[in-house]
Each structure stands twice: as C-alpha cells, then as structure tokens.
Protein backbone atom coordinates (compact mmCIF):
# COMPACT_ATOMS: atom_id res chain seq x y z
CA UNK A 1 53.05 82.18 212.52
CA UNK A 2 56.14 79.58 212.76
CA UNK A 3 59.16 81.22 214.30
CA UNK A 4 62.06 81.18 212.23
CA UNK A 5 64.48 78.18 213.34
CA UNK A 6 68.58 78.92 213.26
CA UNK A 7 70.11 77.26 210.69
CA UNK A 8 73.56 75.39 213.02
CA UNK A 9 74.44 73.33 210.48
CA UNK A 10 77.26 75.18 208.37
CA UNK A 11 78.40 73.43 204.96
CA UNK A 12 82.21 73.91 204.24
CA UNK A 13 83.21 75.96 207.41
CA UNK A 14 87.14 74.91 208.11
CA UNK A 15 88.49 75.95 211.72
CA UNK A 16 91.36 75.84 210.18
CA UNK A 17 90.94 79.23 208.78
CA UNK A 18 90.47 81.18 211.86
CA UNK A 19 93.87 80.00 213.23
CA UNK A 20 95.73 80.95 210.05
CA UNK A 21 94.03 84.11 210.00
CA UNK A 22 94.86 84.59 213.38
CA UNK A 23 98.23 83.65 213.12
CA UNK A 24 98.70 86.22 209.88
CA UNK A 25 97.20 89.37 212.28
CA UNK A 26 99.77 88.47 215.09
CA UNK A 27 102.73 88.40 212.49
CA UNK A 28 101.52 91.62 210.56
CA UNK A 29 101.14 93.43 214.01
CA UNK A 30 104.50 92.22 214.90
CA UNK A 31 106.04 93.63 211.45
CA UNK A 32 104.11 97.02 212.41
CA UNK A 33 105.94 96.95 215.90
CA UNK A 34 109.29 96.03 214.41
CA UNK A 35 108.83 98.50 211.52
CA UNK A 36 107.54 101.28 214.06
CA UNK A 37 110.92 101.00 215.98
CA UNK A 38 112.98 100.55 213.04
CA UNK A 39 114.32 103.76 213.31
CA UNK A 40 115.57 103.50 216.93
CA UNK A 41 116.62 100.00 216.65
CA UNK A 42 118.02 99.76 212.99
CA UNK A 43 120.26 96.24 213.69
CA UNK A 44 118.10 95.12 215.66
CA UNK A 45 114.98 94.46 213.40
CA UNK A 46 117.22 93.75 210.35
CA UNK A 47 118.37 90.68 212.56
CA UNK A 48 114.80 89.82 213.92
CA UNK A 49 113.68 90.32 210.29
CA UNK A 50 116.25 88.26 208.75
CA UNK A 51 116.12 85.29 211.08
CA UNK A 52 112.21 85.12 210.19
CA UNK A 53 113.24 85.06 206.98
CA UNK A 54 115.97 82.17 207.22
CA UNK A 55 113.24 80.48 208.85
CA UNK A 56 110.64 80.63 206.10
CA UNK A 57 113.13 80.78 203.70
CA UNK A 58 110.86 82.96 201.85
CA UNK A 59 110.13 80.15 199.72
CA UNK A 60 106.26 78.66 200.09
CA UNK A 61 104.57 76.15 197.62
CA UNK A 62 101.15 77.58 196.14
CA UNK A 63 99.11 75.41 194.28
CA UNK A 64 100.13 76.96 190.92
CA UNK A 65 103.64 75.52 191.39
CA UNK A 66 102.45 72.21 192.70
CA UNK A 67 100.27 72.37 189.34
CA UNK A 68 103.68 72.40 187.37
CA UNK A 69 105.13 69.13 188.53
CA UNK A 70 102.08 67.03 186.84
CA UNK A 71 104.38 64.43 185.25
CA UNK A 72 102.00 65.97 181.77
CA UNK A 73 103.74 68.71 181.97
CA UNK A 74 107.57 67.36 181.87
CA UNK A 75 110.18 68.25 183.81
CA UNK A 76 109.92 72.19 184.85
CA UNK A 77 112.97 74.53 183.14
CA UNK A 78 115.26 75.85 185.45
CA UNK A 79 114.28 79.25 184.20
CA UNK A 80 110.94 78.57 185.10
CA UNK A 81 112.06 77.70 188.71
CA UNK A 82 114.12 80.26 189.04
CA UNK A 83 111.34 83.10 188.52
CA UNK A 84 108.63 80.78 190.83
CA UNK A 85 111.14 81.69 193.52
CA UNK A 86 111.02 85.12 192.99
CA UNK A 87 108.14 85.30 193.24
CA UNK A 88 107.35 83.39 196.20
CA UNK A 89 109.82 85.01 197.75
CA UNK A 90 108.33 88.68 197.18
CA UNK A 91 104.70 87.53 197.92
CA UNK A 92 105.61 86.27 201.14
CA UNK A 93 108.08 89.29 202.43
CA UNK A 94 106.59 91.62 201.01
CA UNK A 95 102.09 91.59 200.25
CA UNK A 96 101.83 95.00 199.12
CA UNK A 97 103.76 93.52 196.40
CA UNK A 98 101.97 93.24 192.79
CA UNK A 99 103.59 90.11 191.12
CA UNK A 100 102.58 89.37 187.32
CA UNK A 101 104.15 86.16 185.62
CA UNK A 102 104.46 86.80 181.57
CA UNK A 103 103.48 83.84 179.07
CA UNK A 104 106.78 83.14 178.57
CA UNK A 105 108.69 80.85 181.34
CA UNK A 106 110.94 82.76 183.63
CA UNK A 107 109.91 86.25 182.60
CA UNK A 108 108.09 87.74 186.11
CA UNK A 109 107.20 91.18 186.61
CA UNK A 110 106.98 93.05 190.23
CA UNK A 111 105.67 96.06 191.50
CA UNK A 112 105.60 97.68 194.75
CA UNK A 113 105.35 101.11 196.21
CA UNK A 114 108.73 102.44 196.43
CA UNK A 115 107.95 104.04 200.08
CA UNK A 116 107.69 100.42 200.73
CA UNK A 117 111.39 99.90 200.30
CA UNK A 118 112.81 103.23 202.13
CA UNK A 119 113.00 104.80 204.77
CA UNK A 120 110.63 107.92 204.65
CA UNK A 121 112.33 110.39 202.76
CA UNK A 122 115.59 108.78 202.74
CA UNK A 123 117.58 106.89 200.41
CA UNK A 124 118.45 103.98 202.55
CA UNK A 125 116.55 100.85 202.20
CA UNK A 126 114.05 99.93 205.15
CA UNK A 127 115.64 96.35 207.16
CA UNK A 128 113.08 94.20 205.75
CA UNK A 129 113.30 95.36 201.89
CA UNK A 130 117.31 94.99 202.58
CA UNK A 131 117.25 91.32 203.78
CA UNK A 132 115.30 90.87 201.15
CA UNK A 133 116.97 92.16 198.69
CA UNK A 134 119.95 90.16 200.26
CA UNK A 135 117.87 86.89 199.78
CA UNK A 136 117.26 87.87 195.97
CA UNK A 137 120.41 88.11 195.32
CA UNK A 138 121.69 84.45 196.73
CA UNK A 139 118.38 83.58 194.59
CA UNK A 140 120.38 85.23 191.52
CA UNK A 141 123.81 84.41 192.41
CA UNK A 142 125.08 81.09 194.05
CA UNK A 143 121.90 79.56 194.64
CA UNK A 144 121.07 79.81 190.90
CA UNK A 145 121.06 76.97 188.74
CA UNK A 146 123.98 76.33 186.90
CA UNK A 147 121.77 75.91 183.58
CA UNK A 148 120.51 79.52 184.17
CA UNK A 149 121.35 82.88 183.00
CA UNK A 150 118.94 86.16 183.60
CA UNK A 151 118.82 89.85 183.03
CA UNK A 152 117.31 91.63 186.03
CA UNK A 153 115.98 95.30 185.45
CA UNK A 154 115.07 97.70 188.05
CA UNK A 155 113.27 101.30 187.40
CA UNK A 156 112.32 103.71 190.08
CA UNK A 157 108.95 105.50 189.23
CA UNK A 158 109.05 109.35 188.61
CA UNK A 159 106.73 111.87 187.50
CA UNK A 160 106.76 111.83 183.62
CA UNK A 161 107.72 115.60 182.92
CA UNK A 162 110.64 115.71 185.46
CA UNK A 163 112.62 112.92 184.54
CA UNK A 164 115.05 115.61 182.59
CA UNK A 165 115.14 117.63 185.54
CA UNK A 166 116.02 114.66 188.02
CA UNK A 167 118.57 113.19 185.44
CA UNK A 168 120.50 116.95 185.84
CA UNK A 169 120.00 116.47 189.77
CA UNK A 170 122.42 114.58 191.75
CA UNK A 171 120.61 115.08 194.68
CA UNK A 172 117.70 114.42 193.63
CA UNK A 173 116.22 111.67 196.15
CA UNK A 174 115.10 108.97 193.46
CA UNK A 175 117.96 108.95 191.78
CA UNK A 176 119.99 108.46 194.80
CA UNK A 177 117.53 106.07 195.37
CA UNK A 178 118.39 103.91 192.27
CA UNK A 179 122.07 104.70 193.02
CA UNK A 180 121.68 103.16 196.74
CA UNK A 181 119.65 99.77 194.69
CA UNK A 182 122.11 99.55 192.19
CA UNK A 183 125.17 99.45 194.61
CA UNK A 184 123.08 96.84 197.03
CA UNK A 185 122.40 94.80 194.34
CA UNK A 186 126.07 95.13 193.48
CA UNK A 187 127.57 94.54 196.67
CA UNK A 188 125.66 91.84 198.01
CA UNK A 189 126.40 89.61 194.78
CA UNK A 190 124.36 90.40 191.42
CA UNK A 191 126.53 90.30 188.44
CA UNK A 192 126.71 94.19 187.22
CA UNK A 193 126.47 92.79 183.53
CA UNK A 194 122.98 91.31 184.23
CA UNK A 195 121.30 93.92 186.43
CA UNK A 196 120.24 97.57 185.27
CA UNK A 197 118.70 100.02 187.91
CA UNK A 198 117.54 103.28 186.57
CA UNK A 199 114.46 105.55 186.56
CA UNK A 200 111.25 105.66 184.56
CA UNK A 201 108.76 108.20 183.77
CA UNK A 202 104.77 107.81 184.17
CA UNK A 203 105.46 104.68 187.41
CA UNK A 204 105.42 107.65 189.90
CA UNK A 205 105.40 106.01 193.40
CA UNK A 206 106.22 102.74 192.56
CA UNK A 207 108.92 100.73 191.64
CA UNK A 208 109.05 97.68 188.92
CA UNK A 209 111.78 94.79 188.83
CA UNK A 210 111.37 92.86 185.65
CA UNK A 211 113.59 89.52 185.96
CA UNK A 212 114.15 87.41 182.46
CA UNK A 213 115.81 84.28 183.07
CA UNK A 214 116.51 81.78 180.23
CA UNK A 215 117.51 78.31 180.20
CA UNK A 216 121.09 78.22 178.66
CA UNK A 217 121.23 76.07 175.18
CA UNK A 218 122.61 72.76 175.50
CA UNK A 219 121.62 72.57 179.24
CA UNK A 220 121.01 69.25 180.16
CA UNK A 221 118.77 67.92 183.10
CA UNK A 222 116.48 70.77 183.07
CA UNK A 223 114.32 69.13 185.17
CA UNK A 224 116.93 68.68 188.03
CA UNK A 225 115.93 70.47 191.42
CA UNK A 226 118.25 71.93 194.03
C-alpha cells in the first residue's frame, strides 16, 4: 500500500491574513483591558479611546462604497454619503453593531445591545460609545454636507407590556437612559428639531438609531466630496 503523500502546495493561502487577524486580537484585547479599567480610570480611556479614534477617523472604505464611484453609476448623492459614513463609522467602533442599509439612499438602520453603550446598570454612557457618539454628531453637524438635511431617531428597547409603567417612572433606568442620549446628542451638536430619542416596546435589550438623510431640492454638485 502507497503511503499517503502531504499535499504542501496550498492554492489561495494569503499571509496577509494572519497579520490582520493578528493585529484585530491585539486591538480587541486592548479594548477589553481599557474597557475592564474603565471604571477606575474613566478620563483616561475616553482619551486613549478617542485618540484611536481621531486616528482611524472611524471612516474605512469597504468594497461596497468603492463599488459606488463606478463612473456607471454617476456621481454619489450627498445623502448617500452621508449614511456610508455612518455606517462605517459604527462598524468599525463598534462590531457588535447590526447595520442594515434600506433601498432607498441615505436611509441606514443600526442596532446594538444597549448594555453595549452603558455602564452596567447605570445611565451614563460607557467612554467608547461617548466618543462615538461625539464623532456622530460632527458627522451630523459641521461636517455634513451643506446639500444635506436628515432626521435621526433613536429608541431604547423595553419589554412590550411595561412601557406604560416605565413612561409613569422617572426613575426608571431606560428612560433615564434615553434622557442621558437625548441630552448628549443635544449637547455635543445635533439639531433638537432633527433628532428624537425615546423608548420602544418589543426591542428589549437593544437599541435602534434609524438615520434618514435626504438630498435638499435644488442642490447642486451632488457629486462633490469633502
């Protein structure tokens, strides 16, 4: 009987991979260390946190954007822009984040767990979701395009037969939740006529932002990046 010979020759191995996926493990284990501490050492990770973020900019070119630009296609809406950074911006701060882009341009829906954005049993916003939330709202505000306009909703999750009781509850810790969003949102730039935070039944555990952003009639160069 032949012995069985070992196969070396491997078709479309890239040792590129292992270094990226290396590199991903050391900055997730570095997150868990910051995030571990975050309690002691509140300033002190928000700055680490949002110097990583300046450096990334939160803002990293998939394929599906590069797909856009085909000259085919046309010049890309500002609106459409707009939610592309949004969402780049949430898949790359945050993973555990679900991020769904609707049929129509600059419509993007986002879901994440909402212990993902506090502090355990606490209304205050963990360092990370707060620089982030910073970031989204430069995103929204003066780093919009001037041919833009949006709406941008945000609903905390709650059990669906004790959303009356909650709504009767100041204390309550998701609504002070949605009180602490709304007044970040609020203080850190988003227009209060274009933002609504709030709570919704059935979405217990998790909370949605749903951004609509619309080009503005009569806009001209769409197509004009920033």
């Amino acid at each position: 009987m032949r012995p069985l010979r070992r196969q070396d020759n491997k078709v479309g191995s890239d040792p590129n991979i292992v270094a990226l996926l290396s590199l991903q493990l050391l900055l997730l284990a570095f997150f868990i260390l910051m995030t571990a501490i975050s309690d002691f050492e509140q300033n002190k990770v928000q700055m680490v946190v949002g110097s990583v973020n300046e450096a990334f900019d939160g803002q990293i070119v998939t394929s599906e954007d590069v797909s856009l630009t085909d000259a085919a296609l046309g010049p890309i809406p500002g609106s459409a822009r707009l939610a592309a950074r949004i969402r780049n911006l949430f898949s790359s701060t945050l993973p555990v984040a679900r991020v769904e882009r609707k049929n129509v341009p600059g419509e993007l829906r986002i879901e994440l767990p909402t212990d993902s954005l506090f502090r355990a049993d606490q209304p205050q916003l963990q360092a990370g979701p707060a620089v982030l939330f910073s970031r989204l709202a430069r995103a929204l505000g003066p780093e919009r395009p001037e041919d833009v306009d949006f709406q941008l909703e945000v609903v905390i999750g709650v059990p669906r037969d004790e959303l009356s009781r909650i709504a009767s509850e100041p204390s309550d810790l998701a609504l002070r939740r949605a009180g602490v969003l709304a007044r970040d949102l609020d203080r850190r730039g988003v227009p209060a006529n274009r933002l609504s935070v709030g709570l919704v039944p059935g979405l217990e555990g998790r909370t949605r932002l749903v951004l609509r952003a619309f080009d503005l009639p009569g806009s001209a160069d769409v197509g004009e990046t920033r």
